[in-house]
PDB file of N, CA and C in Angstrom:
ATOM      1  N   UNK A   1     143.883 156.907 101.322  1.00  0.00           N
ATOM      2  CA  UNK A   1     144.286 156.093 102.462  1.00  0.00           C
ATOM      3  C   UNK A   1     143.067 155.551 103.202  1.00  0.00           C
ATOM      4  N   UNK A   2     141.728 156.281 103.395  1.00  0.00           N
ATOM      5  CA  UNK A   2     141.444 156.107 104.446  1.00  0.00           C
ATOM      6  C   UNK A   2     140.045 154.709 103.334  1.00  0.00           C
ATOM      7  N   UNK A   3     139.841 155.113 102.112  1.00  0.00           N
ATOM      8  CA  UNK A   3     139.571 153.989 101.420  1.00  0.00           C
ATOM      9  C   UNK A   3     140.070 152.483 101.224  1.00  0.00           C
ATOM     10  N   UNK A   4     141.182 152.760 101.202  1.00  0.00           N
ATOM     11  CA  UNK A   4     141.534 151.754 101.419  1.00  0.00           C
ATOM     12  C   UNK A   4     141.592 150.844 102.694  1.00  0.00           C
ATOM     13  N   UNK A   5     141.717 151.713 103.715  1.00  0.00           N
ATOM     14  CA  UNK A   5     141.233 151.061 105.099  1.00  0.00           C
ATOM     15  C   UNK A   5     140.320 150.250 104.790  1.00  0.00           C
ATOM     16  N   UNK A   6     138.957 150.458 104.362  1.00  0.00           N
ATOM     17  CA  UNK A   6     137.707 150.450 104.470  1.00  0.00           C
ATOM     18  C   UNK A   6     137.570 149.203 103.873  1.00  0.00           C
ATOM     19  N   UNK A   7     138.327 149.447 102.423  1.00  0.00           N
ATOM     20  CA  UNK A   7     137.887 148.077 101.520  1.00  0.00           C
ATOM     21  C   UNK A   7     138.992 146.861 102.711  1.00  0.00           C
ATOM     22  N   UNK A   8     139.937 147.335 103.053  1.00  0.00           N
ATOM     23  CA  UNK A   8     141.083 145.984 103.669  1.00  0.00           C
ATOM     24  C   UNK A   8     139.984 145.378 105.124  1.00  0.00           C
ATOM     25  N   UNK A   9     139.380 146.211 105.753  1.00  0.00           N
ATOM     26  CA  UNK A   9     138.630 145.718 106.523  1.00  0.00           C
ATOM     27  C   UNK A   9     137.139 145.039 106.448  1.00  0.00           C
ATOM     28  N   UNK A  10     136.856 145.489 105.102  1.00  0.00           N
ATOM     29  CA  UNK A  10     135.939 144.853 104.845  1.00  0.00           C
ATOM     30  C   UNK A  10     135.982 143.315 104.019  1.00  0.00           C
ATOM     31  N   UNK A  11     137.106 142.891 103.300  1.00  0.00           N
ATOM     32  CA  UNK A  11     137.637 142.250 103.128  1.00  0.00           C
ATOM     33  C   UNK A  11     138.425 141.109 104.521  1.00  0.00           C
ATOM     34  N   UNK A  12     138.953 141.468 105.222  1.00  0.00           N
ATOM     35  CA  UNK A  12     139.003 141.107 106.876  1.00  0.00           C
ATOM     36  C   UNK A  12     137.610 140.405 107.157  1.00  0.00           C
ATOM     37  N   UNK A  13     136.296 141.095 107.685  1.00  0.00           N
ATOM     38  CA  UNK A  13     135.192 141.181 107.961  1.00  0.00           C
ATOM     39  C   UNK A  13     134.578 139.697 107.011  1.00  0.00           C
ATOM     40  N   UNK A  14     134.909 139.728 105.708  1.00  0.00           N
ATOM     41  CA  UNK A  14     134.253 139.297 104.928  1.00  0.00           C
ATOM     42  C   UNK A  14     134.534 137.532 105.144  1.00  0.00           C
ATOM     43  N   UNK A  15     136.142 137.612 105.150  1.00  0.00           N
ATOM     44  CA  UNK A  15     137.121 136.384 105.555  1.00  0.00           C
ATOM     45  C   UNK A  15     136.782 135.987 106.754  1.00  0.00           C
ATOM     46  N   UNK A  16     136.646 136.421 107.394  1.00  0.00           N
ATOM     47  CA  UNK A  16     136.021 136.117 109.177  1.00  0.00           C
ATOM     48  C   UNK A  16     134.426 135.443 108.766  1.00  0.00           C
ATOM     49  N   UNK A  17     133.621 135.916 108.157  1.00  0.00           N
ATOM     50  CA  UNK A  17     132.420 135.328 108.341  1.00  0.00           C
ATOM     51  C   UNK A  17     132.441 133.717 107.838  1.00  0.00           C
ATOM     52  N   UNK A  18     133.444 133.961 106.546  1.00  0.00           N
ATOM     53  CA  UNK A  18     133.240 132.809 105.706  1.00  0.00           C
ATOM     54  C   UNK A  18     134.101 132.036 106.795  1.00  0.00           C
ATOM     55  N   UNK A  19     134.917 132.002 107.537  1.00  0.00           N
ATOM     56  CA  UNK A  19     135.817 131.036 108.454  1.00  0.00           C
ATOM     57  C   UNK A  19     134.758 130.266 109.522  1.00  0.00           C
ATOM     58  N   UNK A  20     133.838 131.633 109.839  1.00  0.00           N
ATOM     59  CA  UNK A  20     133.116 130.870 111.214  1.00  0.00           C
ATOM     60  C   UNK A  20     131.828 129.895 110.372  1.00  0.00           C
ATOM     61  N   UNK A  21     131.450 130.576 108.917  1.00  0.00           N
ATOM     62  CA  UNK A  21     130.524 129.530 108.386  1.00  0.00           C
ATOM     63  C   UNK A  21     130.760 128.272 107.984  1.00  0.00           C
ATOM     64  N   UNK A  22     132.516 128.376 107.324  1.00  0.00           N
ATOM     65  CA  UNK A  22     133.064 127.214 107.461  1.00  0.00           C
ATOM     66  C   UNK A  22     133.034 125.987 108.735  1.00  0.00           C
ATOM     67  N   UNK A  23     133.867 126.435 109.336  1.00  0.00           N
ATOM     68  CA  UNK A  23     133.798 125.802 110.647  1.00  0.00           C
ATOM     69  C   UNK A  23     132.959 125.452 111.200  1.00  0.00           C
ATOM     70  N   UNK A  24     131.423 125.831 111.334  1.00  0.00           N
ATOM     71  CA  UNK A  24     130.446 125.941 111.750  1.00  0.00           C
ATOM     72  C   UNK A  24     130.500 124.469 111.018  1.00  0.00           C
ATOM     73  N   UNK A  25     130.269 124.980 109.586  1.00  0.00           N
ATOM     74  CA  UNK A  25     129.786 123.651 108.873  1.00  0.00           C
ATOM     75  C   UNK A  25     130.612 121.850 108.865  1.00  0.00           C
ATOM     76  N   UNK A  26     131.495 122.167 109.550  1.00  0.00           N
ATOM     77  CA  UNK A  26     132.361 121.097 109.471  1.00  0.00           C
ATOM     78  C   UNK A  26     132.998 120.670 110.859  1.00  0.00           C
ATOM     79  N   UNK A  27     131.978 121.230 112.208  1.00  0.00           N
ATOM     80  CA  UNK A  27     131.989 120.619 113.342  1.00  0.00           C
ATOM     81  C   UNK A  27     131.896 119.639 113.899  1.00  0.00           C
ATOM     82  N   UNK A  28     130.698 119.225 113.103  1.00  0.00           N
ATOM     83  CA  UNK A  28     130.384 117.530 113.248  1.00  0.00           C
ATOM     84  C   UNK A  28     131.138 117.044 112.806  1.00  0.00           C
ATOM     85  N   UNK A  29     131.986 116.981 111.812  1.00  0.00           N
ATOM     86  CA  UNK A  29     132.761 116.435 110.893  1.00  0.00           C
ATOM     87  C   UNK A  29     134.559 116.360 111.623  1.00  0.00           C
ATOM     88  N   UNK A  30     134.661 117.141 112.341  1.00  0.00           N
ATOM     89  CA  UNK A  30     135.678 117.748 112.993  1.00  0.00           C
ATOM     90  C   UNK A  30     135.562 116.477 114.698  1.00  0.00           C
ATOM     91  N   UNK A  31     134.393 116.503 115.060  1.00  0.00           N
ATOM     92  CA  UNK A  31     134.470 116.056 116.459  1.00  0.00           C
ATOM     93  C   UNK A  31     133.888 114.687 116.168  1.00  0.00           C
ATOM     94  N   UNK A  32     133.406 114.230 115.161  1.00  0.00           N
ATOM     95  CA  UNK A  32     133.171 113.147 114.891  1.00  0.00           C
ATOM     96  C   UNK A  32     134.646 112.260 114.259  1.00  0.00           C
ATOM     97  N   UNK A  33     135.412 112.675 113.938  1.00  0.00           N
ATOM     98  CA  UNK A  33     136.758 111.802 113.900  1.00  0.00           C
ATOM     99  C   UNK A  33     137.512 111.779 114.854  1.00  0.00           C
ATOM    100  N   UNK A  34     137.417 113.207 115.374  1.00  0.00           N
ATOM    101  CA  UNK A  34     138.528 113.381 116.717  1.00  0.00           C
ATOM    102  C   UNK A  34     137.907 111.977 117.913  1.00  0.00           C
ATOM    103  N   UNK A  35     136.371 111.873 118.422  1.00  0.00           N
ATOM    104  CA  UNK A  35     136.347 110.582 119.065  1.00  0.00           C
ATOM    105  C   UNK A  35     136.334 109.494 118.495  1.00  0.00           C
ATOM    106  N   UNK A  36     136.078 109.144 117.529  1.00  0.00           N
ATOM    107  CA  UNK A  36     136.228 108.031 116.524  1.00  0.00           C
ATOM    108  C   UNK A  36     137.614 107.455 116.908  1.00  0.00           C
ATOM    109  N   UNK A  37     138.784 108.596 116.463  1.00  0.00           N
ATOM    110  CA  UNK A  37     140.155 108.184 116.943  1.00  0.00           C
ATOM    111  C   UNK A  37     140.718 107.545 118.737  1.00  0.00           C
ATOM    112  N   UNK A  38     139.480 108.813 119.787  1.00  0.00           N
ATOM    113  CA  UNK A  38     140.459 108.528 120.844  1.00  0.00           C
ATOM    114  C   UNK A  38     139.682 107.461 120.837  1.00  0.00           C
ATOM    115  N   UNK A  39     138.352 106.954 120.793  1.00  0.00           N
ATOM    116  CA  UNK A  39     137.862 105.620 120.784  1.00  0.00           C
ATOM    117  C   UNK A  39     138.593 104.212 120.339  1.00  0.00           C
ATOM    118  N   UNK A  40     139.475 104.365 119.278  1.00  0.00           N
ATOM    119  CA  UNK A  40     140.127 103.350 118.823  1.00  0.00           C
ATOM    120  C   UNK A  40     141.480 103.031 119.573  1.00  0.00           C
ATOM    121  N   UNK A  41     141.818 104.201 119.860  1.00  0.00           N
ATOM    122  CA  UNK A  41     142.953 104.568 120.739  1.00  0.00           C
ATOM    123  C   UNK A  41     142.822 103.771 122.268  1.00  0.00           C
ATOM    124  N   UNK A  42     141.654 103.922 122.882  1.00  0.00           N
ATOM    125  CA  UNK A  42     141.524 103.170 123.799  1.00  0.00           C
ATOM    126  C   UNK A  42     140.527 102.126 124.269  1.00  0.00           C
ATOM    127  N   UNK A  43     140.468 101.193 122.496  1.00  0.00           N
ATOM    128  CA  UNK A  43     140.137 100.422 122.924  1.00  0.00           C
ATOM    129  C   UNK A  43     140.960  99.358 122.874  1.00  0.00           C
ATOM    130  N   UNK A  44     140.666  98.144 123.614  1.00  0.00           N
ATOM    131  CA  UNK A  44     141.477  97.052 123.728  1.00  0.00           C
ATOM    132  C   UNK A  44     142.148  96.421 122.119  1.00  0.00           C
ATOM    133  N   UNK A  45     143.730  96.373 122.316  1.00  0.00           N
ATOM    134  CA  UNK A  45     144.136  95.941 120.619  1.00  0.00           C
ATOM    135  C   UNK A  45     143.104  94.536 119.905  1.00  0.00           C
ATOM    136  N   UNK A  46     142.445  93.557 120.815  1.00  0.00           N
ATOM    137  CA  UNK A  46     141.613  93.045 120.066  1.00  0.00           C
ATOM    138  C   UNK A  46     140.601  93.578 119.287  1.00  0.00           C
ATOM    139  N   UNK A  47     139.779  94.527 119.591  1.00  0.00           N
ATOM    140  CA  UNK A  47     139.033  95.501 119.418  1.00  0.00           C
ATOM    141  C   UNK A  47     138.948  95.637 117.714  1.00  0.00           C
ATOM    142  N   UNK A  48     137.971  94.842 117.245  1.00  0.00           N
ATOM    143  CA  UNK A  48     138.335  95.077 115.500  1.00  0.00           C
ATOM    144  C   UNK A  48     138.015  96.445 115.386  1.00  0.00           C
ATOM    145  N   UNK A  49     138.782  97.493 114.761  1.00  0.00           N
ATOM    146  CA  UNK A  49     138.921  98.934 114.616  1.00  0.00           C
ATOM    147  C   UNK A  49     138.285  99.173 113.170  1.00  0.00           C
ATOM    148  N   UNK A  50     138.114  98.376 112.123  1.00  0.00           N
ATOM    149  CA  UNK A  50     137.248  98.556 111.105  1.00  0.00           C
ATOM    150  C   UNK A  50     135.540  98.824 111.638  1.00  0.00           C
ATOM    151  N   UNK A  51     135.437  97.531 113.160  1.00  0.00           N
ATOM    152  CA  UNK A  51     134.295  97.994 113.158  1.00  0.00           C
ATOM    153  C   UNK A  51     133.588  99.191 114.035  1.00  0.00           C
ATOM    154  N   UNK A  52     134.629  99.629 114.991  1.00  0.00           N
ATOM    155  CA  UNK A  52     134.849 101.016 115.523  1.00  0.00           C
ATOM    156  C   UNK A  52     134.165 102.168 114.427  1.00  0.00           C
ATOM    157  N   UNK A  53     135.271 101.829 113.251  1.00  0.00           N
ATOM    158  CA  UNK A  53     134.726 102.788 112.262  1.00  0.00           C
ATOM    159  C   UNK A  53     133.581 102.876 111.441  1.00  0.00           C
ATOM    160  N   UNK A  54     133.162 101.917 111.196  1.00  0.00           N
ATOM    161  CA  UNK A  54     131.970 101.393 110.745  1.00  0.00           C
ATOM    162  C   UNK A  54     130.901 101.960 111.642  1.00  0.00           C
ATOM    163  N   UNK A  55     130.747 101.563 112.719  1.00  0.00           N
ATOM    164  CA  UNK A  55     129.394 102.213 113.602  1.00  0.00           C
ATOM    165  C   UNK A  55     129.945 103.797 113.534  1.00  0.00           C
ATOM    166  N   UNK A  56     130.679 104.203 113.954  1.00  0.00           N
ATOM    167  CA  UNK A  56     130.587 105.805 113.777  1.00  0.00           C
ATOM    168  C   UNK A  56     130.332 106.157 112.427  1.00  0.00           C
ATOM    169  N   UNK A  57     130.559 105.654 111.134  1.00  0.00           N
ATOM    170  CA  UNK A  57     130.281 106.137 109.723  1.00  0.00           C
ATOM    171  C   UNK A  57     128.704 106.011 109.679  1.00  0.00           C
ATOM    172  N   UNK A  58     128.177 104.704 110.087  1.00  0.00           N
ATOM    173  CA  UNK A  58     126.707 104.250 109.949  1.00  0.00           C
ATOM    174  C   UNK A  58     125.859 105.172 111.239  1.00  0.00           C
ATOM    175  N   UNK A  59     126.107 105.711 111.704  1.00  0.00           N
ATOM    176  CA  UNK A  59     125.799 106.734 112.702  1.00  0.00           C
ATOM    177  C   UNK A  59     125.871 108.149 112.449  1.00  0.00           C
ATOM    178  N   UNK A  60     126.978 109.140 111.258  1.00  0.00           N
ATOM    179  CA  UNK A  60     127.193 109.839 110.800  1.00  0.00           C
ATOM    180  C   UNK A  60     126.142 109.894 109.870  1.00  0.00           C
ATOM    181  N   UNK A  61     125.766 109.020 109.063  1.00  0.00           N
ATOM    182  CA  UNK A  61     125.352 108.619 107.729  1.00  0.00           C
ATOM    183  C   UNK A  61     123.925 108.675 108.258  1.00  0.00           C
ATOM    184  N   UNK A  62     123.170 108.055 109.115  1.00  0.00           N
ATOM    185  CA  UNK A  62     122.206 107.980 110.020  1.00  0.00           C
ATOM    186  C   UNK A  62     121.755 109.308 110.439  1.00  0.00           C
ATOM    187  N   UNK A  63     122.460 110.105 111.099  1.00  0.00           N
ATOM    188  CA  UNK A  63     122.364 111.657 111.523  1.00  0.00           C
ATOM    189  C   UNK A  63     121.999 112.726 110.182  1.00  0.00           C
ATOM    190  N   UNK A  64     122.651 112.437 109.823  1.00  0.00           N
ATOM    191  CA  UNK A  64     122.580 113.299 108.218  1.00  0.00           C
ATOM    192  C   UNK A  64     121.299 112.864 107.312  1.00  0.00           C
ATOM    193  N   UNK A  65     121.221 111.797 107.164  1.00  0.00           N
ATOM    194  CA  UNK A  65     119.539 111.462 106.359  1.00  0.00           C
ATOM    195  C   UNK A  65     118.423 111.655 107.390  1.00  0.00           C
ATOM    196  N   UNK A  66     118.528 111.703 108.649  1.00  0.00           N
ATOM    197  CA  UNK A  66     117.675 111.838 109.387  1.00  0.00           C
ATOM    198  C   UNK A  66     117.295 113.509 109.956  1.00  0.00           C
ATOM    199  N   UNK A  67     118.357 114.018 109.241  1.00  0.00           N
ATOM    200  CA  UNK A  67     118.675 115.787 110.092  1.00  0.00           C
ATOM    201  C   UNK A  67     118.219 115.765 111.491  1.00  0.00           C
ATOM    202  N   UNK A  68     119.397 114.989 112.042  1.00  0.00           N
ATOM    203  CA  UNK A  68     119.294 114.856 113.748  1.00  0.00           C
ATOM    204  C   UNK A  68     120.751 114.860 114.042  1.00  0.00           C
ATOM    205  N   UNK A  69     121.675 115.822 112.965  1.00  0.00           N
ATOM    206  CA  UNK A  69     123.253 116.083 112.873  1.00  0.00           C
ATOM    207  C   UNK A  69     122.943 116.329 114.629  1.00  0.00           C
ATOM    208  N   UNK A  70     122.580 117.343 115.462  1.00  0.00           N
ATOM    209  CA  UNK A  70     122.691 118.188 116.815  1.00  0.00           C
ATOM    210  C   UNK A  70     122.139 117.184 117.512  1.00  0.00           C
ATOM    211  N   UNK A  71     121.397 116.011 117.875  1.00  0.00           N
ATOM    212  CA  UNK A  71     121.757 115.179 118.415  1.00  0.00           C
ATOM    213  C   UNK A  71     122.704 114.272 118.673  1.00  0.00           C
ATOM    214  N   UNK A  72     123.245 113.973 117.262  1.00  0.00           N
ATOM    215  CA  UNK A  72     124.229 113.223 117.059  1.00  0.00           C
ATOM    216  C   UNK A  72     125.945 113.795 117.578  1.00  0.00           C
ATOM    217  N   UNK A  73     126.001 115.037 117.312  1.00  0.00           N
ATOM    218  CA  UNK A  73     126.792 115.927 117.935  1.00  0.00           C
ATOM    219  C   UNK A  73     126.783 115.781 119.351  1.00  0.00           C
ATOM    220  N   UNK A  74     125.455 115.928 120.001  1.00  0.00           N
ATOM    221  CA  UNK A  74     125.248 115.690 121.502  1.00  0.00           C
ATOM    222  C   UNK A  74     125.950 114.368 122.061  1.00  0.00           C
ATOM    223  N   UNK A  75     125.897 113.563 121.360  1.00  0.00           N
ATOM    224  CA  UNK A  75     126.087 112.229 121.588  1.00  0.00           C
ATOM    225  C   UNK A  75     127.427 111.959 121.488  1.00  0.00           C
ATOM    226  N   UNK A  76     127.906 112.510 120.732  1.00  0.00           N
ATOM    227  CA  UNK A  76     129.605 112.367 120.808  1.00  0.00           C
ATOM    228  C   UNK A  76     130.186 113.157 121.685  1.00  0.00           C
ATOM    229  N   UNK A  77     129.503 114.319 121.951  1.00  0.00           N
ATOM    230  CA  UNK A  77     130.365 115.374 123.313  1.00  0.00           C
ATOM    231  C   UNK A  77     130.474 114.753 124.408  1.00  0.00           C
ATOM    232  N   UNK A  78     129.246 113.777 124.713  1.00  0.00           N
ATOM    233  CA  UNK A  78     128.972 113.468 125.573  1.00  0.00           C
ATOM    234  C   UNK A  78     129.792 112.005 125.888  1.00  0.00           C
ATOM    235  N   UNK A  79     129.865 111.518 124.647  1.00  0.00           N
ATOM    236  CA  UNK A  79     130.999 110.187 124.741  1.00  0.00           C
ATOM    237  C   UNK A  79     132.483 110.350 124.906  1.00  0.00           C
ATOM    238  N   UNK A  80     132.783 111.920 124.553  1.00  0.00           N
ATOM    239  CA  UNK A  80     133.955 112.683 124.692  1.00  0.00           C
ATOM    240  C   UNK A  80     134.618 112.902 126.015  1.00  0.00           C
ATOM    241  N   UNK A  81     133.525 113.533 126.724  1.00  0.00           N
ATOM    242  CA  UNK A  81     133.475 113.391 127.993  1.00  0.00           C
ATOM    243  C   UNK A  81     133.747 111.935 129.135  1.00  0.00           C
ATOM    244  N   UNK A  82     132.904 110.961 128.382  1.00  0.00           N
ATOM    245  CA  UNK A  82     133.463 109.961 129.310  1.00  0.00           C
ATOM    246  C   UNK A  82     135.088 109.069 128.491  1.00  0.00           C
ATOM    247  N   UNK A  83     135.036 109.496 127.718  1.00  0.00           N
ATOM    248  CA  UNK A  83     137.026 109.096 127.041  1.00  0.00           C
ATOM    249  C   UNK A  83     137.700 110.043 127.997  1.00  0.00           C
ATOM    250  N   UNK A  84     137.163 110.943 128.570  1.00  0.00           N
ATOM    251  CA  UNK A  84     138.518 112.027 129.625  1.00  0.00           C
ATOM    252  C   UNK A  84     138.462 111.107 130.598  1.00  0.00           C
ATOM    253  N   UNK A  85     137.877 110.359 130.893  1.00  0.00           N
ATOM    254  CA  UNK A  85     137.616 109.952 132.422  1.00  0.00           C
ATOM    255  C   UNK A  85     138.348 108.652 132.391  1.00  0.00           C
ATOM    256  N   UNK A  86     139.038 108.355 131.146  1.00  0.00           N
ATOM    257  CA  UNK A  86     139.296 106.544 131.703  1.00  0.00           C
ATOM    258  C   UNK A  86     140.564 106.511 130.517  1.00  0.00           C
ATOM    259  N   UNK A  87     141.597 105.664 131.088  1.00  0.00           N
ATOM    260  CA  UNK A  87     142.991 105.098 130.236  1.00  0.00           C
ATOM    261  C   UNK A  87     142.878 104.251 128.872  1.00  0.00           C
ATOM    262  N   UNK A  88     141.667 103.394 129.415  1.00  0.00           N
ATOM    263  CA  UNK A  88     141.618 102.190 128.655  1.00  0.00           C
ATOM    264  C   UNK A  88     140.373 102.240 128.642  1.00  0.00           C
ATOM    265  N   UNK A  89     140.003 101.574 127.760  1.00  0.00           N
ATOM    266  CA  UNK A  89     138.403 100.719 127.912  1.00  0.00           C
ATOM    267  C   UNK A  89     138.083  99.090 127.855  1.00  0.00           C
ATOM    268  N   UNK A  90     137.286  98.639 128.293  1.00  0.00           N
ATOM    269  CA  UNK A  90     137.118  97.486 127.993  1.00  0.00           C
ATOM    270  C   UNK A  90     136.113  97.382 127.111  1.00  0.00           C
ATOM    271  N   UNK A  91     136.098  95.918 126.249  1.00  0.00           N
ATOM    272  CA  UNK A  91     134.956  95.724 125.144  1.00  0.00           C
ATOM    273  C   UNK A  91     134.027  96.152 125.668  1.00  0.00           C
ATOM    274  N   UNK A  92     133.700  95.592 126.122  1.00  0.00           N
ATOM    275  CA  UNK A  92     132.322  95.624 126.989  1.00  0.00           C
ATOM    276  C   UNK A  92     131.785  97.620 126.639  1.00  0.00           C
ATOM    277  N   UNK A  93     132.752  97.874 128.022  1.00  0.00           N
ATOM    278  CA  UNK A  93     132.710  99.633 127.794  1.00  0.00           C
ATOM    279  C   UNK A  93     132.527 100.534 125.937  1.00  0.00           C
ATOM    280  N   UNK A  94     133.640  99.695 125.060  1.00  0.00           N
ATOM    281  CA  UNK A  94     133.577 100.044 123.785  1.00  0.00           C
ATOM    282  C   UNK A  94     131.755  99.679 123.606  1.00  0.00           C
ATOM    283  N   UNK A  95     131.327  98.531 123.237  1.00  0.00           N
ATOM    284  CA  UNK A  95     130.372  98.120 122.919  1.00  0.00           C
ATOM    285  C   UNK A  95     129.185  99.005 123.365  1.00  0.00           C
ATOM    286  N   UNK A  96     128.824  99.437 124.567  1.00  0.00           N
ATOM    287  CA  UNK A  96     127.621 100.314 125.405  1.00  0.00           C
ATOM    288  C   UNK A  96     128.290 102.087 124.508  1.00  0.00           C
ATOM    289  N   UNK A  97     129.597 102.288 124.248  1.00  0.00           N
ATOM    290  CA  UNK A  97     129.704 103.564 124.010  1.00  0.00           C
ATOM    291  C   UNK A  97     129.446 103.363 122.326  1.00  0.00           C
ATOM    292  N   UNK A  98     129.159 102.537 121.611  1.00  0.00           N
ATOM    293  CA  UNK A  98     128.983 102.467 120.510  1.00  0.00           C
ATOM    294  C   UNK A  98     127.369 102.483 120.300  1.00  0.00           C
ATOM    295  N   UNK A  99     126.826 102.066 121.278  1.00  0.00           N
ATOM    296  CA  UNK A  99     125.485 101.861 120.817  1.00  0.00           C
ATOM    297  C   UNK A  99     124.776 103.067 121.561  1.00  0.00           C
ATOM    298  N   UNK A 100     125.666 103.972 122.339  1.00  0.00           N
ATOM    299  CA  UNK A 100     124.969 105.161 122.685  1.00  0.00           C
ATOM    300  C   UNK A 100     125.158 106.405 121.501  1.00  0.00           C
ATOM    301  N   UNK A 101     125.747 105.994 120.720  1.00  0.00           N
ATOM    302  CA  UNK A 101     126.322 106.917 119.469  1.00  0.00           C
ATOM    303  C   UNK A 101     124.720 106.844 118.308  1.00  0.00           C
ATOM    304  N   UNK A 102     123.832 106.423 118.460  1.00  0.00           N
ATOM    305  CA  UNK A 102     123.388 106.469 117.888  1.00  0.00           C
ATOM    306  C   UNK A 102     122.288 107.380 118.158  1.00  0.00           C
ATOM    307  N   UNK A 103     121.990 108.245 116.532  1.00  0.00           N
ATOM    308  CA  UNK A 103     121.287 109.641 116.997  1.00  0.00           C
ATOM    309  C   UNK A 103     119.857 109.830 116.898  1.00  0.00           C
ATOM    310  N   UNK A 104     119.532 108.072 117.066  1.00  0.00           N
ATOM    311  CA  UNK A 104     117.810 108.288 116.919  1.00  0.00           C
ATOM    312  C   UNK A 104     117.245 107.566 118.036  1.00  0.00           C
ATOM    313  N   UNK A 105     118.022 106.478 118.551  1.00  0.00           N
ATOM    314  CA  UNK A 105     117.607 105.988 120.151  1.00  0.00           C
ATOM    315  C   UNK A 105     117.565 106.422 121.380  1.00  0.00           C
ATOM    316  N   UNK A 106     116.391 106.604 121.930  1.00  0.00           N
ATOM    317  CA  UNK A 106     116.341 107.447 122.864  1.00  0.00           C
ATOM    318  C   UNK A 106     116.952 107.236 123.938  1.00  0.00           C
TER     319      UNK A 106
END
């Protein structure tokens, strides 16, 4: 009995690490669509949404050859933050939050 504890919890233990390494690894990946979306979501229906997606892919893509993923991360929390604050956006607003997405301009 008490073996078997041992192996079921270590097995537990084992599943837990690989979840948080998972996750870990697929954060950016995770919060980089989630604003991508509310971004499209509130921007104006003129708003071409291909190219919404486009600067966040070329910005993703950018972060990753550059290994500046944790800036780039920074940069979306932080654009996250100002999507809580407002209904709508205007182009204008889209346009300045697109070009702050980028993870090598200071």
């Amino acid at each position: 009995m008490k073996r078997t504890t041992i192996v079921a919890a270590a097995v537990i233990l084992i599943l837990g690490i690989g979840l948080i390494l998972g996750l870990s690894r697929y954060k950016l990946v995770l919060i980089h669509s989630i604003v991508e979306n509310a971004v499209i979501q509130k921007a104006p229906a003129t708003y071409p949404q291909a190219q919404i997606r486009q600067v966040f892919d070329e910005n993703y893509s950018k972060a990753r050859r550059m290994q500046r993923q944790d800036e780039y991360l920074e940069r979306l929390l932080k654009a996250s933050q100002r999507l809580e604050k407002v209904q709508r956006l205007e182009s204008n607003q889209v346009d300045t939050l697109l070009r702050d997405l980028d993870p090598v301009t200071e």
